[in-house]
PDB file of N, CA and C in Angstrom:
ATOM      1  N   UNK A   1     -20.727  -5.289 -21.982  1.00  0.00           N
ATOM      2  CA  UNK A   1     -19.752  -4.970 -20.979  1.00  0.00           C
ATOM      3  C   UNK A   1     -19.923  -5.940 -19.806  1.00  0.00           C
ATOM      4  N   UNK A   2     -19.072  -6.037 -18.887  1.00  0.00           N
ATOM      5  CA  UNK A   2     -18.874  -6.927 -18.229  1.00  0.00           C
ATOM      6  C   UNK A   2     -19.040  -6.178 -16.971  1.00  0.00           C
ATOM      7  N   UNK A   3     -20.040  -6.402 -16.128  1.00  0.00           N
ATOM      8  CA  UNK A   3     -20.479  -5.809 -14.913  1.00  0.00           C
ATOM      9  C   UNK A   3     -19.832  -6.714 -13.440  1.00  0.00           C
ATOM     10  N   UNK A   4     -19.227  -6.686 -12.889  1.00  0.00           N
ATOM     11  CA  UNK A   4     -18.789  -6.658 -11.364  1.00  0.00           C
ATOM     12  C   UNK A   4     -19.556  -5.779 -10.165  1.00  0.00           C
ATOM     13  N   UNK A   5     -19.258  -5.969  -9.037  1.00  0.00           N
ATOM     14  CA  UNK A   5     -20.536  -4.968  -7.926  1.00  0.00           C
ATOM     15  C   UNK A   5     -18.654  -5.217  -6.988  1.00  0.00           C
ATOM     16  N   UNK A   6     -18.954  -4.136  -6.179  1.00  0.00           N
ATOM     17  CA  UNK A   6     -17.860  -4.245  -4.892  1.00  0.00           C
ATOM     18  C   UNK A   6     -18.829  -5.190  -3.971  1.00  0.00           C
ATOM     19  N   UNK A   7     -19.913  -5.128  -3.451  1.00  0.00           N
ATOM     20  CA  UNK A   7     -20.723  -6.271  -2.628  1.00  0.00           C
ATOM     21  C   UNK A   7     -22.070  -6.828  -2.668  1.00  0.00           C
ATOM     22  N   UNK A   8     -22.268  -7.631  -2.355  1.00  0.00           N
ATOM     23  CA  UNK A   8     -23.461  -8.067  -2.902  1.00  0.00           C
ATOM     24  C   UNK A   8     -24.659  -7.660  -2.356  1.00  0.00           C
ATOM     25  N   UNK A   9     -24.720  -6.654  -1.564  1.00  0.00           N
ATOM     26  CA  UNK A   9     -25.976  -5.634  -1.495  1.00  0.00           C
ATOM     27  C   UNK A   9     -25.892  -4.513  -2.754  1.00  0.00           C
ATOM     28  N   UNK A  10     -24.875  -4.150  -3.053  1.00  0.00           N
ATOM     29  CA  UNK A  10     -25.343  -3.086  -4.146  1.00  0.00           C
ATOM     30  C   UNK A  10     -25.514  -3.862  -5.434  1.00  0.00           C
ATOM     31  N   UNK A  11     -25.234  -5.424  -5.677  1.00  0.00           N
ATOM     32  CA  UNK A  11     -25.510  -5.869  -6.834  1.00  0.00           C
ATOM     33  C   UNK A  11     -27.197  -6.273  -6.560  1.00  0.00           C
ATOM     34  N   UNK A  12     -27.622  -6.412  -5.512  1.00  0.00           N
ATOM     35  CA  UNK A  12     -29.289  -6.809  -5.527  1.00  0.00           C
ATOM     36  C   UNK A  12     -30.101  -5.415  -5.502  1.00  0.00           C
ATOM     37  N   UNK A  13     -29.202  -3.987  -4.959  1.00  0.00           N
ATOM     38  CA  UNK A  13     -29.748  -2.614  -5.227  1.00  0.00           C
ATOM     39  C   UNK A  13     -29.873  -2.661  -7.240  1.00  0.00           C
ATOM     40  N   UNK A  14     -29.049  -3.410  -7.819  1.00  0.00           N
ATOM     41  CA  UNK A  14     -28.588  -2.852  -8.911  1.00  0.00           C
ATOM     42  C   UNK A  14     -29.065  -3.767  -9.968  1.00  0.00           C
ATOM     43  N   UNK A  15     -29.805  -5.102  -9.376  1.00  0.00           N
ATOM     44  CA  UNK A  15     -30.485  -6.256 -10.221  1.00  0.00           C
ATOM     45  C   UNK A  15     -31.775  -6.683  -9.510  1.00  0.00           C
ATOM     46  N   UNK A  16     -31.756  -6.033  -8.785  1.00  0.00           N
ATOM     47  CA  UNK A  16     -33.636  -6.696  -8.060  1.00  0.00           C
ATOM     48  C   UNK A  16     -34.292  -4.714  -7.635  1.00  0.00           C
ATOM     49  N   UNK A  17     -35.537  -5.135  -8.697  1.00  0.00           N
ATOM     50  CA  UNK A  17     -36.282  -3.839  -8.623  1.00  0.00           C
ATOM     51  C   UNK A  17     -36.672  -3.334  -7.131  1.00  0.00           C
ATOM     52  N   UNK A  18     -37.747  -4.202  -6.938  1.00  0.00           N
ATOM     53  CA  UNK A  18     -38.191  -3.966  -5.468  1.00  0.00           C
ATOM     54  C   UNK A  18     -36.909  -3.526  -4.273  1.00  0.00           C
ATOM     55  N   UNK A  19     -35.796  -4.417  -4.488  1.00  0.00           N
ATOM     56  CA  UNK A  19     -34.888  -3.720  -3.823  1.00  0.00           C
ATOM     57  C   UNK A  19     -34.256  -2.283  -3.609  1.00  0.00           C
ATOM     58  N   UNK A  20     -34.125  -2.093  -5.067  1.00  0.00           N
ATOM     59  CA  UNK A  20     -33.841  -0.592  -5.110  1.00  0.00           C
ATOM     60  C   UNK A  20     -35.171   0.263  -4.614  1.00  0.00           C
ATOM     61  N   UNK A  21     -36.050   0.074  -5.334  1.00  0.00           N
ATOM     62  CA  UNK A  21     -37.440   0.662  -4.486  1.00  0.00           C
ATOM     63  C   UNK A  21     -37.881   1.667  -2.973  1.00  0.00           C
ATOM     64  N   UNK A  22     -37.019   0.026  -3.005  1.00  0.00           N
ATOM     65  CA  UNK A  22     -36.966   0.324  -0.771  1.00  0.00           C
ATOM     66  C   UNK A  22     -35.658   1.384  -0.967  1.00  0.00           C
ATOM     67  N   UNK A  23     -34.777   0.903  -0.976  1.00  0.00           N
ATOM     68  CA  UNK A  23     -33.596   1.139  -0.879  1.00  0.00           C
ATOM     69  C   UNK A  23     -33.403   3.006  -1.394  1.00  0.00           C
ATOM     70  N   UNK A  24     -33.824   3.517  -2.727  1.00  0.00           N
ATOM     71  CA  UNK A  24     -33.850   4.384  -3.454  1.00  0.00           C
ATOM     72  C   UNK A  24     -34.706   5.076  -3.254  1.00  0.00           C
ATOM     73  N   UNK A  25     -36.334   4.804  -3.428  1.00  0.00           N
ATOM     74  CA  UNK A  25     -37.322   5.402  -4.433  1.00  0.00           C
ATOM     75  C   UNK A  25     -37.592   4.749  -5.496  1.00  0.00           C
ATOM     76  N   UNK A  26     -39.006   5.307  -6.075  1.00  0.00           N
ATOM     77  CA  UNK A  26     -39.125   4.827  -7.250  1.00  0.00           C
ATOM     78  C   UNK A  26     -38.811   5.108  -8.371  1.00  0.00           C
ATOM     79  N   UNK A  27     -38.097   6.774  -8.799  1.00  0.00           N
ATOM     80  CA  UNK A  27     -37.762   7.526  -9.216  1.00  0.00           C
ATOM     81  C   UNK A  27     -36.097   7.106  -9.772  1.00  0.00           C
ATOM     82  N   UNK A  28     -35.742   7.351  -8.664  1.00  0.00           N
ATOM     83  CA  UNK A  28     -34.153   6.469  -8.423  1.00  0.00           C
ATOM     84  C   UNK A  28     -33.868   5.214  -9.007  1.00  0.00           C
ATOM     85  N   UNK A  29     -34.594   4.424  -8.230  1.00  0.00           N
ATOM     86  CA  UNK A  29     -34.453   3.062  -8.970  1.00  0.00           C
ATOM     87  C   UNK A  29     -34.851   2.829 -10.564  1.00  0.00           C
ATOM     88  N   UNK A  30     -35.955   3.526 -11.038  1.00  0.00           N
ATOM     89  CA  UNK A  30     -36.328   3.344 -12.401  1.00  0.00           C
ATOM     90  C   UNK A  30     -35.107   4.315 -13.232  1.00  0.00           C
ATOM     91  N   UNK A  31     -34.987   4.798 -12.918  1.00  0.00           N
ATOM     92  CA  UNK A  31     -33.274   5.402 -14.016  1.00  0.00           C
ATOM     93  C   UNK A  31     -32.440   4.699 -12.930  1.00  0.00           C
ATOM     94  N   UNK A  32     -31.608   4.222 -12.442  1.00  0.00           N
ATOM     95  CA  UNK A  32     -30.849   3.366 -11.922  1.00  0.00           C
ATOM     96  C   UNK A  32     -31.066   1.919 -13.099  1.00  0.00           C
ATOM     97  N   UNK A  33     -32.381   1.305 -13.448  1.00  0.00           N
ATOM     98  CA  UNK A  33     -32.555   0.115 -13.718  1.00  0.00           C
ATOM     99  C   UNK A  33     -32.436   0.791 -15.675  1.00  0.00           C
ATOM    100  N   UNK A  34     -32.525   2.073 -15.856  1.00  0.00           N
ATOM    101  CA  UNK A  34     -31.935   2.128 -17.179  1.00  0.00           C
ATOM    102  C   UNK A  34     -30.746   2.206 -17.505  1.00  0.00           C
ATOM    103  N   UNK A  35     -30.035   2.941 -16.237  1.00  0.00           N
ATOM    104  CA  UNK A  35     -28.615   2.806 -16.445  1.00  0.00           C
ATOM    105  C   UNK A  35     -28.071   1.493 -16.546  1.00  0.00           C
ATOM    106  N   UNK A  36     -28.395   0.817 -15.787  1.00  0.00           N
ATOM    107  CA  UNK A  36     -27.734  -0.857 -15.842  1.00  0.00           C
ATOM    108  C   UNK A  36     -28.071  -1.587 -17.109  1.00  0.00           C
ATOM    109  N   UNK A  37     -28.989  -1.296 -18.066  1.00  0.00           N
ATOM    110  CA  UNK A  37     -29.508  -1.741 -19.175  1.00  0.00           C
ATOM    111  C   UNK A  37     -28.500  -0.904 -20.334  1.00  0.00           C
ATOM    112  N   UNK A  38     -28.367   0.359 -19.882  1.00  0.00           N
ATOM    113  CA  UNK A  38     -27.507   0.177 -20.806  1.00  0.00           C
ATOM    114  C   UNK A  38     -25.619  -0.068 -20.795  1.00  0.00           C
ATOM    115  N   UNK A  39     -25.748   0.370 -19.572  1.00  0.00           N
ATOM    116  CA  UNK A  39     -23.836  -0.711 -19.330  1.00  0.00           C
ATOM    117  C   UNK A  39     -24.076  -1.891 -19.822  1.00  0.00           C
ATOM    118  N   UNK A  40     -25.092  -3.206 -19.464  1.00  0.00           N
ATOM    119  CA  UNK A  40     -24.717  -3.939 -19.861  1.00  0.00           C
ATOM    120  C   UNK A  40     -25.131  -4.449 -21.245  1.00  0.00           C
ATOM    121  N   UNK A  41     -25.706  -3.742 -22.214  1.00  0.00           N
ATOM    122  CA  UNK A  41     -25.534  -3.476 -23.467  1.00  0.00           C
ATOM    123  C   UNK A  41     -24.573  -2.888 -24.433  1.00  0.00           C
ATOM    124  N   UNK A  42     -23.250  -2.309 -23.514  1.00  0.00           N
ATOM    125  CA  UNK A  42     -22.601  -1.363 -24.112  1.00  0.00           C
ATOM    126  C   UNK A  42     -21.340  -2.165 -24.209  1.00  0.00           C
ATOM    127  N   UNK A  43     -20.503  -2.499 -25.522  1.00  0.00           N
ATOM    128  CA  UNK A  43     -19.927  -3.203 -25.790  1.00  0.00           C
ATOM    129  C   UNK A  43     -18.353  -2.485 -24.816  1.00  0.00           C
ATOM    130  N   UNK A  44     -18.235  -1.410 -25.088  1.00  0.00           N
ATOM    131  CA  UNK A  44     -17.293  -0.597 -23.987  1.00  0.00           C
ATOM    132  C   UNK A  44     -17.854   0.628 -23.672  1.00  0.00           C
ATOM    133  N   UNK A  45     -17.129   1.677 -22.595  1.00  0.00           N
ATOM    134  CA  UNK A  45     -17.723   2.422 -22.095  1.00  0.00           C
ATOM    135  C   UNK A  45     -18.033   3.741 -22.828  1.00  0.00           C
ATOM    136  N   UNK A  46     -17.908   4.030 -23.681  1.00  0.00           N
ATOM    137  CA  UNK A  46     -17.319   4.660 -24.906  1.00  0.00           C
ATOM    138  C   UNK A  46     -18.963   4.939 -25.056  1.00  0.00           C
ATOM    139  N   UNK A  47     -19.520   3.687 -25.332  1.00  0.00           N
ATOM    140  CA  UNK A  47     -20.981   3.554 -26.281  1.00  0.00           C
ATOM    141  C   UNK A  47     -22.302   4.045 -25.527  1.00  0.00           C
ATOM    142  N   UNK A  48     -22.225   4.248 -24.047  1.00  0.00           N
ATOM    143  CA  UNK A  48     -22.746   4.912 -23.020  1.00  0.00           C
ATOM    144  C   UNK A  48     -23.681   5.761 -24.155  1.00  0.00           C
ATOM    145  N   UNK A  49     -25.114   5.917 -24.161  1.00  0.00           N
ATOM    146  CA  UNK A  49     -25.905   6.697 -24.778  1.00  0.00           C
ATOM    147  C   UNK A  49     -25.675   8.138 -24.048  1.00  0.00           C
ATOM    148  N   UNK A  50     -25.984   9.201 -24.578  1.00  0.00           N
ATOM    149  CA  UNK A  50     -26.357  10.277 -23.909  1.00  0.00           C
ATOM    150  C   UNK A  50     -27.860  10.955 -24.180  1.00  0.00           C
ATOM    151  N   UNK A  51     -29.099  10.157 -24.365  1.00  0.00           N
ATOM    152  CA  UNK A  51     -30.199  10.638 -24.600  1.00  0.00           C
ATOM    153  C   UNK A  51     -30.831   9.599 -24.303  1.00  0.00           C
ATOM    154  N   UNK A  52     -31.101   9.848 -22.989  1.00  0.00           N
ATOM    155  CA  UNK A  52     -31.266  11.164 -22.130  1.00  0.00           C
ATOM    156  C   UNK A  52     -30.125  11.456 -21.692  1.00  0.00           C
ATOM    157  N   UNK A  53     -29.649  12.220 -21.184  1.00  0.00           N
ATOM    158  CA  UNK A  53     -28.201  12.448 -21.032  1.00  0.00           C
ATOM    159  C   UNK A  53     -27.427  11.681 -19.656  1.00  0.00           C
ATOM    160  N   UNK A  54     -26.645  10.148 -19.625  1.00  0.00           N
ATOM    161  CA  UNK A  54     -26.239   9.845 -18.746  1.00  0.00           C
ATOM    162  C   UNK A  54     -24.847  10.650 -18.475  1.00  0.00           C
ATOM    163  N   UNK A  55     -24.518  11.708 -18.640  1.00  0.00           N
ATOM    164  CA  UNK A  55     -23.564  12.276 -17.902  1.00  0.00           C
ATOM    165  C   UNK A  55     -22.311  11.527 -17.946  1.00  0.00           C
ATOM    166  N   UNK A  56     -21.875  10.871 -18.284  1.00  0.00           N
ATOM    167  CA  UNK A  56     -21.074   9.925 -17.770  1.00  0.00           C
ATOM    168  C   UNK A  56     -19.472  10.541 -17.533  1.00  0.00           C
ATOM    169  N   UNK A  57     -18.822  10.675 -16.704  1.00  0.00           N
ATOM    170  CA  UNK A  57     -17.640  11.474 -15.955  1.00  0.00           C
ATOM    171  C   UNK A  57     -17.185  10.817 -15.021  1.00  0.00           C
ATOM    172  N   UNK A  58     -16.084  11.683 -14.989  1.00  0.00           N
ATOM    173  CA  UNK A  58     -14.896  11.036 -14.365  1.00  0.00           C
ATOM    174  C   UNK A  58     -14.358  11.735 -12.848  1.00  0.00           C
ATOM    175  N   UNK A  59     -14.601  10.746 -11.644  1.00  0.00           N
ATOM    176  CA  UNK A  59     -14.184  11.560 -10.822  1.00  0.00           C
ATOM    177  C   UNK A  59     -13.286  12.317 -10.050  1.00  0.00           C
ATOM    178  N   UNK A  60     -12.795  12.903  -9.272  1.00  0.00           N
ATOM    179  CA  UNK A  60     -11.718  13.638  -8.969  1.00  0.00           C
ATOM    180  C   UNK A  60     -11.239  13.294  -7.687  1.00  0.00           C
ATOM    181  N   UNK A  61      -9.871  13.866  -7.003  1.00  0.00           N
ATOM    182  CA  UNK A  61      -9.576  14.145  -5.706  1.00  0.00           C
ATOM    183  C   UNK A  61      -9.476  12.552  -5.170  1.00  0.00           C
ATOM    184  N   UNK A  62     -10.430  12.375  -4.096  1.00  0.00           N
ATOM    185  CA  UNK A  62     -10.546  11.379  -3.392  1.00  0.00           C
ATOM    186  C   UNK A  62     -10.634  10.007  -4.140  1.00  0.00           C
ATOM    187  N   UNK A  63     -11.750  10.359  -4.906  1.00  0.00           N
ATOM    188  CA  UNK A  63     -12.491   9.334  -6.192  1.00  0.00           C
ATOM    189  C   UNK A  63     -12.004   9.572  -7.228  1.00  0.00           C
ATOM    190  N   UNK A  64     -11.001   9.778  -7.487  1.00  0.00           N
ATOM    191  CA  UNK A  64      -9.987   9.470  -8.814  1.00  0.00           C
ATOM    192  C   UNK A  64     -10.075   7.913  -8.841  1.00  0.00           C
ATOM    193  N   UNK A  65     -10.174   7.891 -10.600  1.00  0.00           N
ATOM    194  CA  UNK A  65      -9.734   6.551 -10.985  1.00  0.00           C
ATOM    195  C   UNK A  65     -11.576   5.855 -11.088  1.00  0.00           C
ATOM    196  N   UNK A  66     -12.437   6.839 -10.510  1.00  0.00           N
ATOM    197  CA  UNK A  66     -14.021   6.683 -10.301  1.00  0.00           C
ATOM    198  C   UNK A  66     -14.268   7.262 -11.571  1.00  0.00           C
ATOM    199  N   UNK A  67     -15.438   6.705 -12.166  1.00  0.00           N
ATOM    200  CA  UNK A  67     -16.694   7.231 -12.599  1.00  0.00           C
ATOM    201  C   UNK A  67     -18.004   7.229 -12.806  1.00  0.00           C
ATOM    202  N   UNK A  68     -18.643   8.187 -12.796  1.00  0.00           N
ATOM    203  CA  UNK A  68     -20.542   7.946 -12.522  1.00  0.00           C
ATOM    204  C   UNK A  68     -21.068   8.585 -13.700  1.00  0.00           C
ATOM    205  N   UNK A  69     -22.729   8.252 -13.566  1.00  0.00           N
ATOM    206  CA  UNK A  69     -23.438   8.417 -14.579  1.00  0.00           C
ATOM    207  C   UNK A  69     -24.527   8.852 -13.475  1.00  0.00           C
ATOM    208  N   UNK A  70     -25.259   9.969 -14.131  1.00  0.00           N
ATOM    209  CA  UNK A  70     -26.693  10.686 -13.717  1.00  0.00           C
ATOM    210  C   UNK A  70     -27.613   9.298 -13.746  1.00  0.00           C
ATOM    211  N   UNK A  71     -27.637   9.576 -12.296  1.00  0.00           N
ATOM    212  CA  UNK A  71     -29.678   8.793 -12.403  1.00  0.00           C
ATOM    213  C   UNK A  71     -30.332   9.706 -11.991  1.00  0.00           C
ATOM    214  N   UNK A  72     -31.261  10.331 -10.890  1.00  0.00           N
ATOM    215  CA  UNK A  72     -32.099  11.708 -10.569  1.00  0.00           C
ATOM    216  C   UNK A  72     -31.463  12.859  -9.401  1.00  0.00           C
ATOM    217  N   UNK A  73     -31.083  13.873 -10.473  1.00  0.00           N
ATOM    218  CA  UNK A  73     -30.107  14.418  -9.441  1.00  0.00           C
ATOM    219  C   UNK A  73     -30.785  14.363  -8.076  1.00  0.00           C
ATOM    220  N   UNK A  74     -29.985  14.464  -6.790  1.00  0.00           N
ATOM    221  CA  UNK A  74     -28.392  14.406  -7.091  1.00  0.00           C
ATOM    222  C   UNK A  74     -27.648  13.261  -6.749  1.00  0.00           C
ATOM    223  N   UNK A  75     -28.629  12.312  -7.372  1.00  0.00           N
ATOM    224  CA  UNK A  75     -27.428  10.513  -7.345  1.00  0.00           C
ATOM    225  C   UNK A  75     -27.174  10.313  -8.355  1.00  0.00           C
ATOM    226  N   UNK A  76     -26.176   9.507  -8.010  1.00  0.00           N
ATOM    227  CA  UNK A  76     -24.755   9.290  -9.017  1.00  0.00           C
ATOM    228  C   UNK A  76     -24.732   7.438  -8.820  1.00  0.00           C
ATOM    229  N   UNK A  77     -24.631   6.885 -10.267  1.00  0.00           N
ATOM    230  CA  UNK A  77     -24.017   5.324 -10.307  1.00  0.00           C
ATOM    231  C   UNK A  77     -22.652   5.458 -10.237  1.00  0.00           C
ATOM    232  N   UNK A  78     -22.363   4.957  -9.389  1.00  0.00           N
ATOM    233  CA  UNK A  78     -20.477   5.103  -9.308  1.00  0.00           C
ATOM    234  C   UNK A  78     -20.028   3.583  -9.409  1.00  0.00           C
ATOM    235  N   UNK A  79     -18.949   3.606 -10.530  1.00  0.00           N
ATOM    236  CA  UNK A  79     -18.434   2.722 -10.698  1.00  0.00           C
ATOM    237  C   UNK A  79     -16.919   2.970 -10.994  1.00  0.00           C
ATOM    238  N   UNK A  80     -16.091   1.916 -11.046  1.00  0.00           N
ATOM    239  CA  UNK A  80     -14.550   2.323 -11.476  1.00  0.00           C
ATOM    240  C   UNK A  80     -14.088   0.813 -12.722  1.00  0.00           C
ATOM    241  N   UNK A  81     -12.990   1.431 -13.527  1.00  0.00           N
ATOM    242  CA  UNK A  81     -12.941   0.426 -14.323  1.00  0.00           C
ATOM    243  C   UNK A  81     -12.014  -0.684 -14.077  1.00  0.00           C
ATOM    244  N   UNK A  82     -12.239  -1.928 -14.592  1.00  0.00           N
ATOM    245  CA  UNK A  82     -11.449  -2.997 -13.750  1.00  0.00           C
ATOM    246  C   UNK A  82     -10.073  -2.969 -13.951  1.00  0.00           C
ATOM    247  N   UNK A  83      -9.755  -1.744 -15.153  1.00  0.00           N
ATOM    248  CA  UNK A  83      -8.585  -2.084 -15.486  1.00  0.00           C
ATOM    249  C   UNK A  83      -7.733  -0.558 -15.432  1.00  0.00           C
ATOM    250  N   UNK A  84      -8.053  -0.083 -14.616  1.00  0.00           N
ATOM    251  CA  UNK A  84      -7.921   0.953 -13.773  1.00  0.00           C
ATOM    252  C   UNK A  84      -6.549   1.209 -13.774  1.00  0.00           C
ATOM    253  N   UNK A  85      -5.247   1.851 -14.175  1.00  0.00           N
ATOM    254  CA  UNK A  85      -3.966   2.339 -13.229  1.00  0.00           C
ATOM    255  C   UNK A  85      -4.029   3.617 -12.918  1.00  0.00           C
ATOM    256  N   UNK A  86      -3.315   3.625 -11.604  1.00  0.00           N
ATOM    257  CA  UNK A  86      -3.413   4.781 -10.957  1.00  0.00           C
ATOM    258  C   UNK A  86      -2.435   5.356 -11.842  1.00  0.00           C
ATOM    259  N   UNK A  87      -2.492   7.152 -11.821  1.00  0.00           N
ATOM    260  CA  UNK A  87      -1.844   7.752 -12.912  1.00  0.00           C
ATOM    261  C   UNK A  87      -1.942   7.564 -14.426  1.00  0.00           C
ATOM    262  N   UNK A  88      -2.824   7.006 -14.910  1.00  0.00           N
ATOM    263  CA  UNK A  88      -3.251   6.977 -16.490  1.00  0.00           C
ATOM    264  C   UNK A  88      -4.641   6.992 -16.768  1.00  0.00           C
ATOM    265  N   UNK A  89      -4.780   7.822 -17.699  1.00  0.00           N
ATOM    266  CA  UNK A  89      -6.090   8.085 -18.278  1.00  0.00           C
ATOM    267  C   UNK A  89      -6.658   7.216 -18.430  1.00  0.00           C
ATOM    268  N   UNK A  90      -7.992   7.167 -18.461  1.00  0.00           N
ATOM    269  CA  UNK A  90      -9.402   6.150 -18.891  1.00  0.00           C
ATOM    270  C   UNK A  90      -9.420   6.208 -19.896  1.00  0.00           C
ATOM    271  N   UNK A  91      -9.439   5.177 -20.856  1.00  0.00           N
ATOM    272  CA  UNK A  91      -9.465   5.352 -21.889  1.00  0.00           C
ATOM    273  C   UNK A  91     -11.298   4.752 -22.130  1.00  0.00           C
ATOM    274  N   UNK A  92     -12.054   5.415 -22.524  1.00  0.00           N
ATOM    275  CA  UNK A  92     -13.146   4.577 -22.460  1.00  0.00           C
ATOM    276  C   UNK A  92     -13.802   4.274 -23.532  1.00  0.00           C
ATOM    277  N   UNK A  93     -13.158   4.322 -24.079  1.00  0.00           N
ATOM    278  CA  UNK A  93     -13.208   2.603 -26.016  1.00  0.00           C
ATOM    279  C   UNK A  93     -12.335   1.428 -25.435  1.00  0.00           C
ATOM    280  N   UNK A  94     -11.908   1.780 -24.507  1.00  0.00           N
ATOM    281  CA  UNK A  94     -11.389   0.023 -24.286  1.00  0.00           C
ATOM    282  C   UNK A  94     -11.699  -0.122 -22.803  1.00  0.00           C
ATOM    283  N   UNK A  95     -12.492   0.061 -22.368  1.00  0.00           N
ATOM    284  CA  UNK A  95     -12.950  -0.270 -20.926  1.00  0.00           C
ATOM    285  C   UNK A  95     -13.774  -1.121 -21.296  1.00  0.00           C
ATOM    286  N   UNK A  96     -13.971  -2.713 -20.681  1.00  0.00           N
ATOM    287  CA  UNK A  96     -14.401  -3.918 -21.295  1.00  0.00           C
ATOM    288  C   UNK A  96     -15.294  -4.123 -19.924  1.00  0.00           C
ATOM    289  N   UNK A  97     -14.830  -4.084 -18.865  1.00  0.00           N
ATOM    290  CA  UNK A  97     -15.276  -4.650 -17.535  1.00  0.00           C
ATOM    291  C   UNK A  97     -15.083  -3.402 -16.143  1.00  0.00           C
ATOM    292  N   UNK A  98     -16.478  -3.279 -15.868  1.00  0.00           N
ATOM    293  CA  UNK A  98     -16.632  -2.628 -14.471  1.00  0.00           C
ATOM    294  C   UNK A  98     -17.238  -3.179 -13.306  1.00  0.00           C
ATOM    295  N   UNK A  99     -16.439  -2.258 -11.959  1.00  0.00           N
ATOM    296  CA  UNK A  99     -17.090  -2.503 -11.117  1.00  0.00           C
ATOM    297  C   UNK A  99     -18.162  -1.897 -10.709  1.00  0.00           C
ATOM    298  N   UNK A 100     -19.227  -1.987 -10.107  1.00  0.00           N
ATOM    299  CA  UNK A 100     -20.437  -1.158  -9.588  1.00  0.00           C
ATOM    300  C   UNK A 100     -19.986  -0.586  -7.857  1.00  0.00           C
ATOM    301  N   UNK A 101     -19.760   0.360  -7.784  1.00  0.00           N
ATOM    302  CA  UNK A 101     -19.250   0.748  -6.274  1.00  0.00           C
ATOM    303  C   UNK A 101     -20.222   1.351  -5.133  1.00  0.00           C
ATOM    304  N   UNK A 102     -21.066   2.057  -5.654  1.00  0.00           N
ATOM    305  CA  UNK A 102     -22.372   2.363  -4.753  1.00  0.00           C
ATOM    306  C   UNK A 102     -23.336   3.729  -5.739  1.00  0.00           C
ATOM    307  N   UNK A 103     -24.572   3.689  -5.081  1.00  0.00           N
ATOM    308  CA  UNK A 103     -25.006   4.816  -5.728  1.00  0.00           C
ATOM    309  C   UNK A 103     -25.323   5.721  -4.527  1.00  0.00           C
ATOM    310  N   UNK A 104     -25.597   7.065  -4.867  1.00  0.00           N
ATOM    311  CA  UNK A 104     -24.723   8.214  -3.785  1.00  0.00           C
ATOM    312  C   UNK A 104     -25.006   9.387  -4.145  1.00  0.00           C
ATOM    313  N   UNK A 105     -25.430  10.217  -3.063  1.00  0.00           N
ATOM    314  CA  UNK A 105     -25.073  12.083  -3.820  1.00  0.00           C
ATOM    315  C   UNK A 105     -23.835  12.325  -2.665  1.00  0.00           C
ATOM    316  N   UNK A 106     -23.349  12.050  -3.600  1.00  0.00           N
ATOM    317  CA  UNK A 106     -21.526  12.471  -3.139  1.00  0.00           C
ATOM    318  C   UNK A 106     -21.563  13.965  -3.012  1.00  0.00           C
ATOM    319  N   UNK A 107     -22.421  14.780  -3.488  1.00  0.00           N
ATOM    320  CA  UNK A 107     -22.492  16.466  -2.910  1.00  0.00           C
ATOM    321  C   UNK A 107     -23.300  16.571  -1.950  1.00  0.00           C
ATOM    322  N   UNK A 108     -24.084  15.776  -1.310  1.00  0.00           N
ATOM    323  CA  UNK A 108     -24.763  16.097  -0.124  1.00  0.00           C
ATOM    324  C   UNK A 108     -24.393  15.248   1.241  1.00  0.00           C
ATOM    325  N   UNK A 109     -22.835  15.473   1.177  1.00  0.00           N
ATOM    326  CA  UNK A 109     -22.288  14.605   2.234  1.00  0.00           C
ATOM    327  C   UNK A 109     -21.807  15.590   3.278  1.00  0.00           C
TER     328      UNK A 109
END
């Protein structure tokens, strides 16, 4: 799959360990750095393992058109797909290329 970042602090949260470290935890960052291993192993989004269970869902309301994957509750990898239209389903066997948008507990806001 084809990985994109919205800026280039969350792509060095999301490709340099020590960064996330600081940034996260160590906890955080080490499932953060499995999640990214396997997006970018995953030929589309479809192929997302679930064991251990990345959750992977779709978000609502505000963050429509979003979706995240479990790293240690309660953060979330949030990403959206590049090929995104507003008003149509995700299809995720043909989602080829994402963006990385931030990681977040979007319930403890």
């Amino acid at each position: 799959m084809d990985i994109y970042y919205k800026s280039k602090q969350i792509e060095k949260v999301c490709n340099q360990s020590q960064v996330a470290i600081v940034k996260l935890g160590s906890e955080i960052a080490k499932k953060l750095r499995l999640r990214m291993v396997e997006l970018k192993a995953a030929d589309v989004l479809s192929d997302i393992s679930h064991l251990p269970p990345a959750r992977l869902h779709e978000l609502e309301g505000g963050r429509n058109g979003e979706l995240a994957v479990d790293l240690k509750h309660p953060f979330r990898l949030v990403f959206k797909s590049n090929d995104f239209r507003k008003g149509m389903p995700i299809d995720k066997t043909k989602v080829t290329a994402i963006t990385i948008l931030e990681v977040i507990n979007y319930h403890g806001k």
